[in-house]
C-alpha atoms as a PDB file:
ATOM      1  CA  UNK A   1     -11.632  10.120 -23.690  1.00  0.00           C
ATOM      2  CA  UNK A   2     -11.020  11.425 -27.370  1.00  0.00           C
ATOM      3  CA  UNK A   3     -13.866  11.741 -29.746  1.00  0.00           C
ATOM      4  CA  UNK A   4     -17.321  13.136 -29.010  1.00  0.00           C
ATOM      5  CA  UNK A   5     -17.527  14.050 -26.985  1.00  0.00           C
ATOM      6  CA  UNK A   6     -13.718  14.684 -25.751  1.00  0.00           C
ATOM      7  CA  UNK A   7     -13.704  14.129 -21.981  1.00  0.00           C
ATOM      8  CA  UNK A   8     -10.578  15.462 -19.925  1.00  0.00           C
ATOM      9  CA  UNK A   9      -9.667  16.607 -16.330  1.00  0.00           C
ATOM     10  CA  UNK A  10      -7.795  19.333 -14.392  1.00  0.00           C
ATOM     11  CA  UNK A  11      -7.090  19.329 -10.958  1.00  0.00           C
ATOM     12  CA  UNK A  12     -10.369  20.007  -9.829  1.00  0.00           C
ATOM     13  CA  UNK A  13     -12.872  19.320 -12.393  1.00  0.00           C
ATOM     14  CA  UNK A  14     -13.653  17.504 -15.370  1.00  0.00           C
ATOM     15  CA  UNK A  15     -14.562  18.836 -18.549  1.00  0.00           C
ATOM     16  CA  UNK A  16     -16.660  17.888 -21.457  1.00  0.00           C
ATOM     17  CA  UNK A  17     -16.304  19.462 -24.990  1.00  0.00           C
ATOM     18  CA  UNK A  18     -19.585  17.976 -26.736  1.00  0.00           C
ATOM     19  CA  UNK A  19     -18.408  18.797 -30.019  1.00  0.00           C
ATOM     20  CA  UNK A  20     -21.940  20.243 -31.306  1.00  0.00           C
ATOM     21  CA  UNK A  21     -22.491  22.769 -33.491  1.00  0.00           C
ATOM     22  CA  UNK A  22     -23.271  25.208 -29.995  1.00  0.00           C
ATOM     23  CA  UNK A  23     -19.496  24.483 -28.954  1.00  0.00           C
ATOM     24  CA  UNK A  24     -20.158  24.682 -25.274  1.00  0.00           C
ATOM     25  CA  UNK A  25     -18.050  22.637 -23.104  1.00  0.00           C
ATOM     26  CA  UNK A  26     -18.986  22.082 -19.636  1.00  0.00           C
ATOM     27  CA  UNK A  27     -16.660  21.434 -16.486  1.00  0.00           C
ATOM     28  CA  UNK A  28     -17.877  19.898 -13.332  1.00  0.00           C
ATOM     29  CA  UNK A  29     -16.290  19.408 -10.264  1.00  0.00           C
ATOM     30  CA  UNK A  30     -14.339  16.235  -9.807  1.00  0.00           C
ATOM     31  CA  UNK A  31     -16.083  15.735  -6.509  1.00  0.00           C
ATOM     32  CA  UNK A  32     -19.816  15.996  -7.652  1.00  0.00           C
ATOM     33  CA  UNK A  33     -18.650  14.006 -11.014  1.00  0.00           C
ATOM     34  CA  UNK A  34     -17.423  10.860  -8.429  1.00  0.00           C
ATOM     35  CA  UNK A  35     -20.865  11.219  -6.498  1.00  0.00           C
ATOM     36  CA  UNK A  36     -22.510  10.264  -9.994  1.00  0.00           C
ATOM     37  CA  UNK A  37     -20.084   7.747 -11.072  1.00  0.00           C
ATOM     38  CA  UNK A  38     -20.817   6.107  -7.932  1.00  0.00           C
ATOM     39  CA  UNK A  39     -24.141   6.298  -7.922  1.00  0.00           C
ATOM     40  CA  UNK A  40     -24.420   5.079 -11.095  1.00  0.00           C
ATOM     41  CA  UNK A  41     -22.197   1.740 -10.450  1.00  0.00           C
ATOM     42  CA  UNK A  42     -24.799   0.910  -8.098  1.00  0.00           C
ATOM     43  CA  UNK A  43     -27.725   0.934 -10.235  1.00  0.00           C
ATOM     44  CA  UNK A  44     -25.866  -1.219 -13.357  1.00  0.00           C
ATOM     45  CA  UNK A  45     -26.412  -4.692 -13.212  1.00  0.00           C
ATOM     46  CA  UNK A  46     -23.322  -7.012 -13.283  1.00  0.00           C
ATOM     47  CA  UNK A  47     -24.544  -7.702 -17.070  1.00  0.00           C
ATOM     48  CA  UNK A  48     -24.550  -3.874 -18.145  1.00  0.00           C
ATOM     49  CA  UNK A  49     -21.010  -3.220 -15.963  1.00  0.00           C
ATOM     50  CA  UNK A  50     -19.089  -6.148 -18.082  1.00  0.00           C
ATOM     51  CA  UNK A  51     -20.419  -4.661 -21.568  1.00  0.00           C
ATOM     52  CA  UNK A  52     -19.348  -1.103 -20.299  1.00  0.00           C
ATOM     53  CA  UNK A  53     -16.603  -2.244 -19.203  1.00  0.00           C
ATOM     54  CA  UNK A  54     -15.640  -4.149 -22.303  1.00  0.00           C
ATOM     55  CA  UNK A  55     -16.824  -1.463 -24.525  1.00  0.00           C
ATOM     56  CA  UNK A  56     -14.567   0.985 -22.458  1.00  0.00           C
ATOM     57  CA  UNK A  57     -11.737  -1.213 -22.869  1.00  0.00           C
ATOM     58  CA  UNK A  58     -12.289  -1.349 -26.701  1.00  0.00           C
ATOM     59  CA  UNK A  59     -12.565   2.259 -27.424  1.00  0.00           C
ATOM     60  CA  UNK A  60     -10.280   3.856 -24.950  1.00  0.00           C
ATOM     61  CA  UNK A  61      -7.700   1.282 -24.170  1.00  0.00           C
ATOM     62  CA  UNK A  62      -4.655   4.008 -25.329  1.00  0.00           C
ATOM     63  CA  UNK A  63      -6.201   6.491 -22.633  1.00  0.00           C
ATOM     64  CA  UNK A  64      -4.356   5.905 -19.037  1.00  0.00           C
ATOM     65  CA  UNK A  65      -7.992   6.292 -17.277  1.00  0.00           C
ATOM     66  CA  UNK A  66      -8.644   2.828 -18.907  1.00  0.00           C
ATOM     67  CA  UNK A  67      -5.741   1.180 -16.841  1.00  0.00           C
ATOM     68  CA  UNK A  68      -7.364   0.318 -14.033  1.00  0.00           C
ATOM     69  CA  UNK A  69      -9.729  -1.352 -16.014  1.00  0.00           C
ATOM     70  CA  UNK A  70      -7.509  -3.394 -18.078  1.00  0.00           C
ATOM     71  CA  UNK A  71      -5.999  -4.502 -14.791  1.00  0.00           C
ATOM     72  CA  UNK A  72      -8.967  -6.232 -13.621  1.00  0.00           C
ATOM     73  CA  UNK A  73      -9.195  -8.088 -16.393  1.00  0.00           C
ATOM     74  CA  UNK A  74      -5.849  -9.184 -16.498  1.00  0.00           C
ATOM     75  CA  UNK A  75      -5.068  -7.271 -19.593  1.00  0.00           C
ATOM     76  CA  UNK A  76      -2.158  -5.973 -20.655  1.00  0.00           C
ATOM     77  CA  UNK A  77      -1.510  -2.280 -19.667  1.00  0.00           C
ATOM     78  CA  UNK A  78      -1.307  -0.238 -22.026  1.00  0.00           C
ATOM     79  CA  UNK A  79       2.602   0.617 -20.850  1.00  0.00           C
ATOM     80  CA  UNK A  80       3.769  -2.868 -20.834  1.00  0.00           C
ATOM     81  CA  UNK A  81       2.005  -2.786 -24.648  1.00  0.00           C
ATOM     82  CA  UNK A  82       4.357  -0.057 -25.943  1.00  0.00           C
END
């Protein structure tokens, strides 16, 4: 994700650069960062998934984590778009 914050990954941990005036970035492990995301799915309501999904899809669609997401909504990919 580009912007601020900039999100990225490595191969074991993902890293946030928050783009305040402290400039500290933080990195946590892929593994405790998929507990969350899961965790988190389960408490959104089917309402508050579709508008992060849509809002996902809107701001990130050129970033290849977004694929997945454009798949399920039968979307173009963003390599069949280029």
């Amino acid at each position: 994700m580009r912007g601020k914050p900039y999100v990225w990954t490595s191969d074991n941990a993902v890293h946030f650069a928050l783009g305040n005036e402290s400039h500290k970035d933080i990195s946590i492990p892929k593994s405790v960062l998929d507990e969350y995301v899961v965790m988190r799915h389960a408490e959104m309501t089917p309402a508050v998934r579709a508008k992060s999904e849509n809002r996902a899809i809107e701001k990130h669609s050129g970033n290849f984590g977004c694929e997945a997401l454009r798949k399920k909504h039968k979307l173009k990919t963003f390599t069949k778009l280029i």
